[in-house]
Protein backbone atom coordinates (compact mmCIF):
# COMPACT_ATOMS: atom_id res chain seq x y z
CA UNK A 1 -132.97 76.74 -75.38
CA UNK A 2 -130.81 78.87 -77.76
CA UNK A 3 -130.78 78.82 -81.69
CA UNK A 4 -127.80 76.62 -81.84
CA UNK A 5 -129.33 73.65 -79.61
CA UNK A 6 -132.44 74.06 -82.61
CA UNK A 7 -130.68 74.45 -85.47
CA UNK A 8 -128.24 71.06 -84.18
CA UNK A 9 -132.17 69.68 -84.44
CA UNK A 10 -131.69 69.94 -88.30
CA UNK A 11 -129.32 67.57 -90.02
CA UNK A 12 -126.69 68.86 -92.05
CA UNK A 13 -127.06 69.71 -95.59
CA UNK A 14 -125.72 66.14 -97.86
CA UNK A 15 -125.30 66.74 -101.79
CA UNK A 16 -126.27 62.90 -101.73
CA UNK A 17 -129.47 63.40 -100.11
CA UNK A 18 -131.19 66.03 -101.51
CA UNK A 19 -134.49 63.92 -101.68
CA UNK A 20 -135.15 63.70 -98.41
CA UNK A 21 -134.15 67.60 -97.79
CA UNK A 22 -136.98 68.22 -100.45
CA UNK A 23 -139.14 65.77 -98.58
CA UNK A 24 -138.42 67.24 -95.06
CA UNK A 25 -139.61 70.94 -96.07
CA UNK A 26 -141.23 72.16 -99.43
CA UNK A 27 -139.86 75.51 -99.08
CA UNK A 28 -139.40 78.08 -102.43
CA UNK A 29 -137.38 76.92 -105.59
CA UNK A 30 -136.32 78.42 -108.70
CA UNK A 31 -135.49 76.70 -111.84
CA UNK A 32 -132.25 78.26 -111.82
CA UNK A 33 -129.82 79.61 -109.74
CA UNK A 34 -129.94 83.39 -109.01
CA UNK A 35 -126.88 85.69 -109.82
CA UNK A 36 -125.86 89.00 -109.19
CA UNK A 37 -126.22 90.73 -112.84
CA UNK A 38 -123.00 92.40 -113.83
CA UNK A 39 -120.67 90.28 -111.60
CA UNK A 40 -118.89 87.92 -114.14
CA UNK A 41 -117.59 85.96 -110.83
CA UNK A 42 -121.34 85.63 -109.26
CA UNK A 43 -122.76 84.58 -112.82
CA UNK A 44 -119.81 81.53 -112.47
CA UNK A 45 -120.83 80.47 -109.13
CA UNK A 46 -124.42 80.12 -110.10
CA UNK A 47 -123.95 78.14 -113.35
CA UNK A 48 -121.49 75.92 -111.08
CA UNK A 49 -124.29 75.44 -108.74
CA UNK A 50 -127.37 73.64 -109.36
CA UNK A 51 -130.87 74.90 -109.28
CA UNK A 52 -131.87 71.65 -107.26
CA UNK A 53 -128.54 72.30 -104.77
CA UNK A 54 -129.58 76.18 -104.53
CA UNK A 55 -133.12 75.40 -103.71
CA UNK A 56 -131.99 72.93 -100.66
CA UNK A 57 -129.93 75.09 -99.26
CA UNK A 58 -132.49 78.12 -99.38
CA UNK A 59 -135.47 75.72 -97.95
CA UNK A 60 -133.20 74.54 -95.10
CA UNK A 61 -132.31 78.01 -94.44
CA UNK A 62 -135.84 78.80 -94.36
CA UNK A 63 -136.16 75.75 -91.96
CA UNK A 64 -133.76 76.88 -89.49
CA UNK A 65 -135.56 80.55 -89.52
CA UNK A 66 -138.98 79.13 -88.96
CA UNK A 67 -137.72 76.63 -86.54
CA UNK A 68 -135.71 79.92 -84.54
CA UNK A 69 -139.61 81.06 -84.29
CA UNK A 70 -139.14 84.85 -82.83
CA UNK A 71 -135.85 84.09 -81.56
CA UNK A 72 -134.30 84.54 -85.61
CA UNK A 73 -131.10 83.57 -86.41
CA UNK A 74 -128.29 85.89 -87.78
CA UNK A 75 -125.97 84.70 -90.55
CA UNK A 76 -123.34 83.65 -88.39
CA UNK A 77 -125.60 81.83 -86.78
CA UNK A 78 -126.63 79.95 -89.63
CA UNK A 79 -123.53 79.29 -91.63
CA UNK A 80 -122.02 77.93 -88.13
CA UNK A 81 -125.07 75.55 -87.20
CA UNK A 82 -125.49 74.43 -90.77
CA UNK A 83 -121.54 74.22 -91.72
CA UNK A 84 -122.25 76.43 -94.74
CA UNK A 85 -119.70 79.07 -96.43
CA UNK A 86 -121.22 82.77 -95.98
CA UNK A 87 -120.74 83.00 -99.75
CA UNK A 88 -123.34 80.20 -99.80
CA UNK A 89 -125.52 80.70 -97.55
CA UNK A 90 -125.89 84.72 -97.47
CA UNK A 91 -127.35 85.01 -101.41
CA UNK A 92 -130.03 82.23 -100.15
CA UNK A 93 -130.92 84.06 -97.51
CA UNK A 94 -131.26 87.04 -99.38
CA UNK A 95 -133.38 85.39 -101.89
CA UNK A 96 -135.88 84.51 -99.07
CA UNK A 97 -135.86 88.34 -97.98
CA UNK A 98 -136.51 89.02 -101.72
CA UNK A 99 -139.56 86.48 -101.94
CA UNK A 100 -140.72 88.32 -98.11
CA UNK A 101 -140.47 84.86 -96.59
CA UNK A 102 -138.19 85.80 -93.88
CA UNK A 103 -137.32 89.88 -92.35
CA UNK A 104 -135.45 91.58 -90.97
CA UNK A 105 -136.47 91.39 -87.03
CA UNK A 106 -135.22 95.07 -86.07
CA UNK A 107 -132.55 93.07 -83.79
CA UNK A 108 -129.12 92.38 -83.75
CA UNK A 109 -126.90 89.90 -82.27
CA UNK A 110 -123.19 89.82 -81.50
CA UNK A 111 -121.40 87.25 -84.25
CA UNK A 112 -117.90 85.20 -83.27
CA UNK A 113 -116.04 88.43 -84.37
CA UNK A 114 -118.60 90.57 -82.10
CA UNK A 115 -119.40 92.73 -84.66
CA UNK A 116 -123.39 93.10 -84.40
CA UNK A 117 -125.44 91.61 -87.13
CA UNK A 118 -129.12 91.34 -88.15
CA UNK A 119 -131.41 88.74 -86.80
CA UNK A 120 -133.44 87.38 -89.26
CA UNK A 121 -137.01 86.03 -88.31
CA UNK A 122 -140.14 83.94 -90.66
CA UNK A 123 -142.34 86.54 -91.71
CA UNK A 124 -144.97 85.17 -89.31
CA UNK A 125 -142.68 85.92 -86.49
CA UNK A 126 -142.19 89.37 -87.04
CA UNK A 127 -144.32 91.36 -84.92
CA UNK A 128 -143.51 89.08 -82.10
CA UNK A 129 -139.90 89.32 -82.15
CA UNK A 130 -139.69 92.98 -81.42
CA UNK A 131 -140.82 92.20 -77.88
């Protein structure tokens, strides 16, 4: 099985259906979106987006990760199998890093460009994915 085959598992993220992404995984929340301090443009994007948005995306994220189990999933990997922007999905994912929910595995993986890119893993995983 490969990540894509479990990540097509999860159903895509639905602005209308938040509830039953909150239902489907408690994961970490925030009571307001996270922004990088400084950048006038980040600041924006997180008072655009809101907290209850930012925390479904980051607990599906988390999802996918756990669900990868030591396999991991890259970035790539996750903005394709959840049809999310990288400028969505990539400050989530570091947010989980941040709150050591997920690591790095010590792995890479090619992306669709072939450039070599991190493979995230649940902390859990992490001394079983460097085998």
């Amino acid at each position: 099985m490969n990540l894509l085959d479990l990540i097509d598992g999860i159903p895509p993220l639905d602005p209308k259906d938040e509830h039953r992404a909150r239902v489907l995984y408690e994961g970490p929340t925030t009571p307001y979106t996270p922004f990088v301090r400084g950048s006038e443009t980040s600041e924006a994007a997180a008072e655009a987006m809101p907290s209850e948005r930012a925390n479904t995306i980051r607990r599906t994220i988390e999802r996918a990760i756990i669900e990868a189990e030591a396999l991991g999933c890259t970035d790539d990997e996750l903005q394709v199998g959840l049809n999310l922007e990288g400028s969505t999905q990539r400050p989530r994912r570091i947010e989980l890093v941040q709150q050591h929910r997920i690591i790095d595995s010590g792995r890479t993986r090619p992306t669709r460009s072939g450039r070599k890119a991190v493979v995230w893993v649940a902390a859990k995983y992490a001394e079983t994915s460097a085998e």
